[in-house]
Protein backbone atom coordinates (compact mmCIF):
# COMPACT_ATOMS: atom_id res chain seq x y z
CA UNK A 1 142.10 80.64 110.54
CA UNK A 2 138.72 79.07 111.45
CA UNK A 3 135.33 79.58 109.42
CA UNK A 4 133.21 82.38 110.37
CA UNK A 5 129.96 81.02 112.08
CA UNK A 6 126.94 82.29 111.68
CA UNK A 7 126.65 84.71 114.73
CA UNK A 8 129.63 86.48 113.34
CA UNK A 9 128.96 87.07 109.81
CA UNK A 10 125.08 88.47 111.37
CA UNK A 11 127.45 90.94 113.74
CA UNK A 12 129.66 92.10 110.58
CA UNK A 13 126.35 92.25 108.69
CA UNK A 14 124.80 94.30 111.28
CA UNK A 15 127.78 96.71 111.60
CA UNK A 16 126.76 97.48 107.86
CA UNK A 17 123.63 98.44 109.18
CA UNK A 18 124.48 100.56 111.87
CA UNK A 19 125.32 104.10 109.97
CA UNK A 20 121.42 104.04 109.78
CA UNK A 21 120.52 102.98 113.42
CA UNK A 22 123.44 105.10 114.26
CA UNK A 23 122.64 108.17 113.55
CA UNK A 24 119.06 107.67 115.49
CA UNK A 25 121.11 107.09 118.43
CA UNK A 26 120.54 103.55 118.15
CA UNK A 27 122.07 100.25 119.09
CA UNK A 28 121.93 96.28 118.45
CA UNK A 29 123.47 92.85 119.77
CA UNK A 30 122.96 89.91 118.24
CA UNK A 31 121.94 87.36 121.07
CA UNK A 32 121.55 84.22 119.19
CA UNK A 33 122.56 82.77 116.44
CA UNK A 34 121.48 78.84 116.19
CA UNK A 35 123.34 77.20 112.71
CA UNK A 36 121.22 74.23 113.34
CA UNK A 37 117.52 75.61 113.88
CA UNK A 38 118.26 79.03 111.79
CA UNK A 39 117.11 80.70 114.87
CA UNK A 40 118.45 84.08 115.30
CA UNK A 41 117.50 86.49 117.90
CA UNK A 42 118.76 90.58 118.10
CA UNK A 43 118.05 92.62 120.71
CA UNK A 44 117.71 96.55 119.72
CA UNK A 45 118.66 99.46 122.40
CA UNK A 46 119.72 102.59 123.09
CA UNK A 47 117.00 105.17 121.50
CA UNK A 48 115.37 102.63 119.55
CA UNK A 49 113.92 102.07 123.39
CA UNK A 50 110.51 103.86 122.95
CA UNK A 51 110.85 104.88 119.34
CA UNK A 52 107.94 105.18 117.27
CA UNK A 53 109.23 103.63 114.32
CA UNK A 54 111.63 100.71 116.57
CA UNK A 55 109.19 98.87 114.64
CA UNK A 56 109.74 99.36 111.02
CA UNK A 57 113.79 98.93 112.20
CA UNK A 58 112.91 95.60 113.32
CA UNK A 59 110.76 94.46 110.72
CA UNK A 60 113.30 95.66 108.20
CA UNK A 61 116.45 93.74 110.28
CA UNK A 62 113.85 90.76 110.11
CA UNK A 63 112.78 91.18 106.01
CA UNK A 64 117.23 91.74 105.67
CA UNK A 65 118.40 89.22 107.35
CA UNK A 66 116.20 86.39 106.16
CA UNK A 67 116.60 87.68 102.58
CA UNK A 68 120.53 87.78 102.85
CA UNK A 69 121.20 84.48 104.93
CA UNK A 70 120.20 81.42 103.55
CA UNK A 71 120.93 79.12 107.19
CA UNK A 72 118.33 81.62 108.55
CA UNK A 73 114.89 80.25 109.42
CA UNK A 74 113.15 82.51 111.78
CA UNK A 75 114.38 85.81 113.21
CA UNK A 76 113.24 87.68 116.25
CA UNK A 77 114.40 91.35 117.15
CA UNK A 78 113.60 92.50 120.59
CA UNK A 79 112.79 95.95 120.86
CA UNK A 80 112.39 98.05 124.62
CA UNK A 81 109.50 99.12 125.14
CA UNK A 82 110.64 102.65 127.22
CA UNK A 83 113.37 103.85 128.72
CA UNK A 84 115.79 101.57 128.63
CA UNK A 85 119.26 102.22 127.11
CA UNK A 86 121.31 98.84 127.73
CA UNK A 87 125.16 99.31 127.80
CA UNK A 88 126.93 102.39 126.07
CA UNK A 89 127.97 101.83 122.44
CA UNK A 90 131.23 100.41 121.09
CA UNK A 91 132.52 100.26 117.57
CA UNK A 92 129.68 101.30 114.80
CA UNK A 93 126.83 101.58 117.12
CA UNK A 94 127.58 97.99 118.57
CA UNK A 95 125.60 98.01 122.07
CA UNK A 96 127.60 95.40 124.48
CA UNK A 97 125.12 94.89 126.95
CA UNK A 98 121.45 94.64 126.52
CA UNK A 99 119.14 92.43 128.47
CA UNK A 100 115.79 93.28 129.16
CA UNK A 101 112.91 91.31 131.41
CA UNK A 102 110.06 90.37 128.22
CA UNK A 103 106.18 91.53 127.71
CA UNK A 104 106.06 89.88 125.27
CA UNK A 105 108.30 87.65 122.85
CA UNK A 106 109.20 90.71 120.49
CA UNK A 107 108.86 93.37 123.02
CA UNK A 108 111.16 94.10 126.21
C-alpha cells in the first residue's frame, strides 16, 4: 500500500466537509495539491456559483485547511462568479468536473 499524498488526504478531508456544502447544494474539487511549494488550489461549484456567502465557505476552507495541514503554505479556493454549475456531483458532494475561465485569481 503506498502513502497517501497530499492531494488525497485534502480530498478525504474535504469529503468531511461536504455534509455542510452539501446541503447548500454545493460542490468542490481539489485541483492542486503541490507537496513541495504547499500550494493548494480548490475550485468550489455547483450553487456555491453566485452565492452570497461562497465567500465565507472559501475563507473558512482556506482558515481549515491551513490550520489542519502542516505541508500547506498558501491555499486558493476558486469560487464562480454566476451561473455556473461544473459537472454533477458524485460521492459526498464531490463535483468531478469544474473548470472555469478566471476574473480574477480567486474568482471564476
Amino acid at each position: 500500500m503506498s502513502e497517501e499524498t497530499l492531494s488525497d488526504r485534502i480530498e478525504t478531508w474535504m469529503v468531511g466537509q461536504m455534509p455542510i456544502i452539501q446541503m447548500h447544494g454545493g460542490t468542490s474539487v481539489v485541483r492542486k495539491a503541490d507537496p513541495d511549494t504547499g500550494e493548494v488550489v480548490i475550485e468550489l461549484g455547483g450553487t456555491c456559483s453566485g452565492c452570497g456567502i461562497s465567500n465565507v465557505t472559501a475563507t473558512n476552507i482556506k482558515r481549515d485547511l491551513l490550520l489542519e495541514f502542516e505541508a500547506i503554505e498558501e491555499v486558493v479556493v476558486r469560487v464562480p462568479s454566476s451561473g455556473d454549475s461544473g459537472a454533477s456531483t458524485v460521492e459526498g458532494g464531490r463535483g468531478g468536473d469544474l473548470q472555469y475561465g478566471n476574473e480574477s485569481p480567486e474568482h471564476l
